[in-house]
Protein backbone atom coordinates (compact mmCIF):
# COMPACT_ATOMS: atom_id res chain seq x y z
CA UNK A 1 0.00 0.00 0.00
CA UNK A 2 1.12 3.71 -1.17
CA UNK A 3 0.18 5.72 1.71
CA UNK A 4 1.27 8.79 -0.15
CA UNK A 5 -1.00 7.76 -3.02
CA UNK A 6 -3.74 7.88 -0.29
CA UNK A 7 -2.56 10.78 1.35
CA UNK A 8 -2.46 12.56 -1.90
CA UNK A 9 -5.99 11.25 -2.56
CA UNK A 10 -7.53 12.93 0.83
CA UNK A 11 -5.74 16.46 -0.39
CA UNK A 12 -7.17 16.45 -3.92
CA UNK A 13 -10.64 15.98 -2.13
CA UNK A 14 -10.55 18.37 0.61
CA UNK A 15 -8.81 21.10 -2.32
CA UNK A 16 -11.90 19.97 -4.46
CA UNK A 17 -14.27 20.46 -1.73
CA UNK A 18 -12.94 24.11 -0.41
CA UNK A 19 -12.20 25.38 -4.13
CA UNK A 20 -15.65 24.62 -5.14
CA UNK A 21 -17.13 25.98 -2.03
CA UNK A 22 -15.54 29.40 -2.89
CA UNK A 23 -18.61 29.13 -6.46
CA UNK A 24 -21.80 27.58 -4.35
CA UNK A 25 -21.39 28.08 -0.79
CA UNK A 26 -22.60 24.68 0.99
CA UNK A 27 -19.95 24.29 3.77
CA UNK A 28 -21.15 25.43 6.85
CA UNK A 29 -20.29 27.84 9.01
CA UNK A 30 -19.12 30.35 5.68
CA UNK A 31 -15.48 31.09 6.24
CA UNK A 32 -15.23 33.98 8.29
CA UNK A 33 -12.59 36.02 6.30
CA UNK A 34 -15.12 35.66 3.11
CA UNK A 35 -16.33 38.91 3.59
CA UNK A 36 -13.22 40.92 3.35
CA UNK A 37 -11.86 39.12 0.28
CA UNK A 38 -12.70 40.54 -3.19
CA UNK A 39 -15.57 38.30 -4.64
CA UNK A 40 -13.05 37.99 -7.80
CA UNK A 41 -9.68 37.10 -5.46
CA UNK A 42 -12.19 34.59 -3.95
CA UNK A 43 -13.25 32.79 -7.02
CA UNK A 44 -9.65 33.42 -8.36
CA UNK A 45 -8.59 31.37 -5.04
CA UNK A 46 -11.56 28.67 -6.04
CA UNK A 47 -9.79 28.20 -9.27
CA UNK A 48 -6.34 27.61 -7.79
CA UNK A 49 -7.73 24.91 -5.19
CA UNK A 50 -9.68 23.33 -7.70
CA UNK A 51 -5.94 23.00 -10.14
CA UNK A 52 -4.62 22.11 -6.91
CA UNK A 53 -6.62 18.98 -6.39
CA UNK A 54 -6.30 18.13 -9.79
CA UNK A 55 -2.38 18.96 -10.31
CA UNK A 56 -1.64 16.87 -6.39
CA UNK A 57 -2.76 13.51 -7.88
CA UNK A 58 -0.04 13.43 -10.44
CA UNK A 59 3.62 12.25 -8.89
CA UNK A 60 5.23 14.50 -11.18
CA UNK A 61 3.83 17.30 -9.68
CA UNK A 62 3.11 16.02 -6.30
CA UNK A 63 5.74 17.67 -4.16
CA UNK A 64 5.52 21.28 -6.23
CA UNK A 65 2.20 21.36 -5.69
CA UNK A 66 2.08 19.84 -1.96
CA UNK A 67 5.13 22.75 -1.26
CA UNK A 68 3.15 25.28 -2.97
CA UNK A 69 -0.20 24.63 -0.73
CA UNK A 70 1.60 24.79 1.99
CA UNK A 71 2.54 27.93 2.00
CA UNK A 72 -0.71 28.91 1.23
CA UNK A 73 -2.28 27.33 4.05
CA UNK A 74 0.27 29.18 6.86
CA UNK A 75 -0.69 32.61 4.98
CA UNK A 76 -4.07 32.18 4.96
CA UNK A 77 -3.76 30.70 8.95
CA UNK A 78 -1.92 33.85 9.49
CA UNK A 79 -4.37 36.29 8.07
CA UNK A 80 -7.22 34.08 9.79
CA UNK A 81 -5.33 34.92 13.25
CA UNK A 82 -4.76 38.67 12.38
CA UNK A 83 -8.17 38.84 11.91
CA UNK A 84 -8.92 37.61 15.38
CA UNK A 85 -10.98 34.47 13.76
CA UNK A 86 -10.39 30.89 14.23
CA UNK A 87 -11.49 28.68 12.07
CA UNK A 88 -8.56 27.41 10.55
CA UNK A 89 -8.72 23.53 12.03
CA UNK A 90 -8.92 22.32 8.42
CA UNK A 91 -6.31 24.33 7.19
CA UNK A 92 -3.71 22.95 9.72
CA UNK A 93 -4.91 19.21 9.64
CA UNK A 94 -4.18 19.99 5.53
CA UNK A 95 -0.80 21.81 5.84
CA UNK A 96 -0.06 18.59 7.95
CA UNK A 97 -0.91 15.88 5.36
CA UNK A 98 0.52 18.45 2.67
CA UNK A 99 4.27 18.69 5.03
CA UNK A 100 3.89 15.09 4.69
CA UNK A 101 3.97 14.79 0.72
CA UNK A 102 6.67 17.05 0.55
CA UNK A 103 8.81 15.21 3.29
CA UNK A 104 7.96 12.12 2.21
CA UNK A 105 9.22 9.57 4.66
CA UNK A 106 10.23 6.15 4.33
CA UNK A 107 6.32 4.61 5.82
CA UNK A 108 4.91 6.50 3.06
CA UNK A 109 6.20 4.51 0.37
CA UNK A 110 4.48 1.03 2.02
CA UNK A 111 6.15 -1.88 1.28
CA UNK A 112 9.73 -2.64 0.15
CA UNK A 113 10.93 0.56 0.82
């Protein structure tokens, strides 16, 4: 078993889920830094989740693309915590499993490694 295959699998659906939030709005609570954000940066930031998801799930691109979400995640944690909000549980538990793609450690290649 791959675990980075699976790994790779849960970030392409939770970048799926959150970019295509950002176009019909069915997670609940709404983020809370939605309002601030130009409606065009927002969909703009839809977009690049949504390449995200699809871009993770191909090794070439894997640890670019794992890299690059990270450091989106910590800035967007940041600005969540400047702005004296707190919902960013899902962005940590992701910048987590994304640190782990770009890392990659022996366990995540299964067996024979």
């Amino acid at each position: 078993m791959n675990f980075s295959n699976i790994i790779a699998g849960i970030c392409a659906a939770l970048l799926f889920m959150i970019g295509a939030d950002k176009f019909l709005n069915f997670m609940e609570p709404p983020c809370s830094i939605m309002d601030t954000v130009s409606p065009t940066i927002w969909k703009g930031l839809g977009v690049m989740q949504l390449a995200g998801g699809i871009l993770i799930m191909m090794p070439k691109f894997r640890r670019a693309v794992a890299g690059f979400f990270i450091a989106f995640m910590l800035f967007f944690i940041i600005y969540h915590l400047s702005k004296s909000t707190y919902d960013i549980g899902g962005a940590v538990f992701m910048a987590v499993l994304l640190a782990l793609l770009v890392w990659n450690p022996s366990f995540l290649g299964g067996k024979g490694r």
